[in-house]
Protein backbone atom coordinates (compact mmCIF):
# COMPACT_ATOMS: atom_id res chain seq x y z
CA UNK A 1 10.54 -9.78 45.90
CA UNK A 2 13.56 -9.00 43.59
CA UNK A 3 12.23 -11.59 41.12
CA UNK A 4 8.92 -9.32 41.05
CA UNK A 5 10.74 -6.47 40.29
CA UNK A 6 12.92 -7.64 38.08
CA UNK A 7 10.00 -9.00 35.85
CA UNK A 8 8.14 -6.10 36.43
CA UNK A 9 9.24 -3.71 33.32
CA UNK A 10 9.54 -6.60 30.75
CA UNK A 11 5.52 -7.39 31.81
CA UNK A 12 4.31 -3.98 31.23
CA UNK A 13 6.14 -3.64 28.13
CA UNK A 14 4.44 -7.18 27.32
CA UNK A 15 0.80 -5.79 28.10
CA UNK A 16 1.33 -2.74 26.28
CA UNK A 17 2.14 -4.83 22.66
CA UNK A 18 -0.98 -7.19 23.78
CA UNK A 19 -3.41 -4.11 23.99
CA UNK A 20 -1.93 -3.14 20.68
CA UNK A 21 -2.23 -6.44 18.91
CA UNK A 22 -5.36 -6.50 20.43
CA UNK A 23 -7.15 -3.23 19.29
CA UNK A 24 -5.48 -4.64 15.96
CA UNK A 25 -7.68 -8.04 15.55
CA UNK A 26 -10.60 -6.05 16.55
CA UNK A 27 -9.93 -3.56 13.94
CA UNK A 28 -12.49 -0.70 12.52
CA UNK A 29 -15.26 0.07 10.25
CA UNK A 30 -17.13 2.48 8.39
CA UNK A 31 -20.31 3.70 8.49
CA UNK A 32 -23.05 4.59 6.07
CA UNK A 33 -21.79 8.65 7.01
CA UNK A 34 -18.35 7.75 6.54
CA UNK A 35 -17.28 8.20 10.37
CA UNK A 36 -14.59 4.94 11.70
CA UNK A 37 -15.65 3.21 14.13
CA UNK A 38 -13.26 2.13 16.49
CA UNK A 39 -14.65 -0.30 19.13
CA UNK A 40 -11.17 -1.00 20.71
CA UNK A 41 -9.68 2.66 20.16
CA UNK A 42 -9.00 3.09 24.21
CA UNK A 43 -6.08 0.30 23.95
CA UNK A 44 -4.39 2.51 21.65
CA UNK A 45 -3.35 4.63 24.29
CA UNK A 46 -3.20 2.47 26.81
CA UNK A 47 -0.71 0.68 24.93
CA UNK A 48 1.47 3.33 25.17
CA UNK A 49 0.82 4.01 28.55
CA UNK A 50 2.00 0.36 29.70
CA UNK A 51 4.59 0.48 26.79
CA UNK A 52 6.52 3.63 28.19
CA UNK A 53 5.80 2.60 31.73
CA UNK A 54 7.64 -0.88 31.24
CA UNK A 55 10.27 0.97 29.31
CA UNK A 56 10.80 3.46 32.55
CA UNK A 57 10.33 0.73 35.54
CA UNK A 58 13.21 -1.30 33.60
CA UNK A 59 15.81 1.83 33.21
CA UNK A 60 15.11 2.27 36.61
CA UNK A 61 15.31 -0.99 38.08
CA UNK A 62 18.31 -1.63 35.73
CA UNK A 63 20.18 1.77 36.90
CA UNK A 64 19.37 0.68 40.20
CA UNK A 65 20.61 -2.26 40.34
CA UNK A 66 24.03 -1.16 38.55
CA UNK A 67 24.46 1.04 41.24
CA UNK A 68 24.77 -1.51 43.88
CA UNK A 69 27.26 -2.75 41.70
């Protein structure tokens, strides 16, 4: 169980880059009216969501584990 939480932050943070590399490669176009189109625009955010999360659960587990210490 420790393992899992020690692994925890530096996966989210993972997943958050992959959603952004992702929505990268898919990338965007332009119509004939001139509006982007942005197939893959939802992984923008939840890049950041997962990004910031990761970032959080590790100060956390981190503080928490200095603490003990």
């Amino acid at each position: 169980m420790k393992k899992i939480k020690f692994w925890m932050g530096p996966i989210l943070i993972l997943v958050g880059i992959l959603c952004l590399g992702i929505s990268t490669m898919i990338g965007s176009t332009i119509d004939a009216n001139g509006f982007v189109r942005e197939p893959a625009f939802f992984l923008i955010p939840v890049s950041c969501l997962f990004f910031f999360a990761g970032i959080i659960t590790t100060i956390f587990f981190s503080a928490k584990v200095l603490m003990k210490k």
